[in-house]
Protein backbone atom coordinates (compact mmCIF):
# COMPACT_ATOMS: atom_id res chain seq x y z
CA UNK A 1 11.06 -84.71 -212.96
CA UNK A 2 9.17 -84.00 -209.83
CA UNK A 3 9.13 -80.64 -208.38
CA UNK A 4 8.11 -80.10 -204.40
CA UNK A 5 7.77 -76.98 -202.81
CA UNK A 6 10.32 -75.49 -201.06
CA UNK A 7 9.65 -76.42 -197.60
CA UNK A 8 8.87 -79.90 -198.70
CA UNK A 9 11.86 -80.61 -199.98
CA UNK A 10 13.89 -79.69 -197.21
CA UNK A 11 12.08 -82.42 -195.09
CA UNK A 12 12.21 -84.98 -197.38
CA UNK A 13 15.98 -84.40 -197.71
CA UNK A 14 17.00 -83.85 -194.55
CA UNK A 15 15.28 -86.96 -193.06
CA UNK A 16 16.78 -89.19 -196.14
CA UNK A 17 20.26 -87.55 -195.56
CA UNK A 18 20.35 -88.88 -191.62
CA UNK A 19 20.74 -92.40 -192.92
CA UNK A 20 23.10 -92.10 -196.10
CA UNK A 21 26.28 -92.56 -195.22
CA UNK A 22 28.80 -92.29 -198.57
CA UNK A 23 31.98 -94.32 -196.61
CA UNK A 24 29.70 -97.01 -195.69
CA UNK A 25 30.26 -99.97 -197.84
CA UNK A 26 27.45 -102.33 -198.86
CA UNK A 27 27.70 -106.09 -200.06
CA UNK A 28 24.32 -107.16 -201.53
CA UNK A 29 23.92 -111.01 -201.75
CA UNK A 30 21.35 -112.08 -204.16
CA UNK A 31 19.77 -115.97 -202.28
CA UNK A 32 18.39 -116.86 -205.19
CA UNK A 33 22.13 -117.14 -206.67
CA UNK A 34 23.01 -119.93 -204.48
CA UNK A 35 19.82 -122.08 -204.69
CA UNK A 36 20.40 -121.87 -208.57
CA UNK A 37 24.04 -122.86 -208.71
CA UNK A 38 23.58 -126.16 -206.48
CA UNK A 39 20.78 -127.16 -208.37
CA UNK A 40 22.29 -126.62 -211.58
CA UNK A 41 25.87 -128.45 -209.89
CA UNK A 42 23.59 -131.21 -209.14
CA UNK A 43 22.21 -131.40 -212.35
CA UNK A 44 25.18 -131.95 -213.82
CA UNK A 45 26.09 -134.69 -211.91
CA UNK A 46 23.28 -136.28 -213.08
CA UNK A 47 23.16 -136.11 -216.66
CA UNK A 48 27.01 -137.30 -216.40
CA UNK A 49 28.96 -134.36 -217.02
CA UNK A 50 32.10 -133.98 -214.09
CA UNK A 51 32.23 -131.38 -212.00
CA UNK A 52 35.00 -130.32 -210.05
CA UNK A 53 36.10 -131.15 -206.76
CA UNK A 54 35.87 -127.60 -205.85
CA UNK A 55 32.50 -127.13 -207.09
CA UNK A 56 31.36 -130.35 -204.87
CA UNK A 57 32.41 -129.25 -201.72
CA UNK A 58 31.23 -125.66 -202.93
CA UNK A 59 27.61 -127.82 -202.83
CA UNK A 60 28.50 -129.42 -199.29
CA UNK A 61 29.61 -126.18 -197.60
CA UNK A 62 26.72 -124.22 -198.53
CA UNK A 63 23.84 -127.24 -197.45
CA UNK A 64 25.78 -127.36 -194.02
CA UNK A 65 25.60 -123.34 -193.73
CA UNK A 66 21.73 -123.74 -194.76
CA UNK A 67 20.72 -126.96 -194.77
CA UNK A 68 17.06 -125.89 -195.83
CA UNK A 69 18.77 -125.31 -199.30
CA UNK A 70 17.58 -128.89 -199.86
CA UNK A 71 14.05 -128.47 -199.65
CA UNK A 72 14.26 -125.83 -202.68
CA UNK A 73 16.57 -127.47 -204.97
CA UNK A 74 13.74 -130.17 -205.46
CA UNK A 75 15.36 -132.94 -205.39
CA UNK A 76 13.58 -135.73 -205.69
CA UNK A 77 13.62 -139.45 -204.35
CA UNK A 78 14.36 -140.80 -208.15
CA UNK A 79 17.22 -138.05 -208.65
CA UNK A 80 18.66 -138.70 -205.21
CA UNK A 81 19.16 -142.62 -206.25
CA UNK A 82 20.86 -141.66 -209.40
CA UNK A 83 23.58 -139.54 -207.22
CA UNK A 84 23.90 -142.09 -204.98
CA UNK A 85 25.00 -144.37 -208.50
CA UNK A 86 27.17 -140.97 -210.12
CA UNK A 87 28.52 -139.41 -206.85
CA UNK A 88 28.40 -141.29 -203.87
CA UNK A 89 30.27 -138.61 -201.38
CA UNK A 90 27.99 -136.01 -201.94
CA UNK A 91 24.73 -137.69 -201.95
CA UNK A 92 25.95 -139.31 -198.66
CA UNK A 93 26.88 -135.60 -197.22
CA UNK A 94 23.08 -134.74 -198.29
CA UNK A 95 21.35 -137.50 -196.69
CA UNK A 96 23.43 -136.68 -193.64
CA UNK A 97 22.31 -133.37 -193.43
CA UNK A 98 18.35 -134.25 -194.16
CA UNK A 99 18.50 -136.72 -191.26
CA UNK A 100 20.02 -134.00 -188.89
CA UNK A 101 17.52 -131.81 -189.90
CA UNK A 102 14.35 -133.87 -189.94
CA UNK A 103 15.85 -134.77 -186.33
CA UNK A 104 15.54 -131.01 -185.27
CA UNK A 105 12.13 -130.22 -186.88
């Protein structure tokens, strides 16, 4: 336990108490989350276990929100003919979205 003086403490706590707010409700998101569920969705497409219909338009939803989601799932040229072969919707949403975006970069 750290002990201040007196007067120190009285700063420290009345500048940390001007921006806590108790009724203020916070949602953390944790990024990371998403880039790790897509890439293990897509994954499972291709060693040939289903996924839901839910989950893929989960996948398509979130690239169109951030389509630089793509870049760091690592998805390489030899996976992406595979889903083209196992699921041809969803690779054709994510070719879609890296033409619009190499069109805007």
């Amino acid at each position: 336990m750290l002990y201040y003086p007196l007067h120190l403490k009285e700063i420290i706590f009345k500048n940390e108490l001007i921006w806590i707010n108790p009724g203020l409700k916070h949602n953390f998101i944790w990024e990371n989350n998403c880039f790790e569920k897509i890439r293990y969705l897509i994954n499972q497409i291709l060693y040939n276990y289903s996924i839901t219909n839910e989950e893929i338009n989960y996948i398509i939803s979130t690239i169109n929100k951030k389509p630089n989601i793509i870049k760091n799932i690592y998805l390489t040229p030899e996976q992406m003919m595979e889903l083209i072969e196992k699921n041809e919707s969803l690779s054709f949403e994510i070719l879609l979205i890296i033409c619009k975006t190499s069109l805007n970069e």
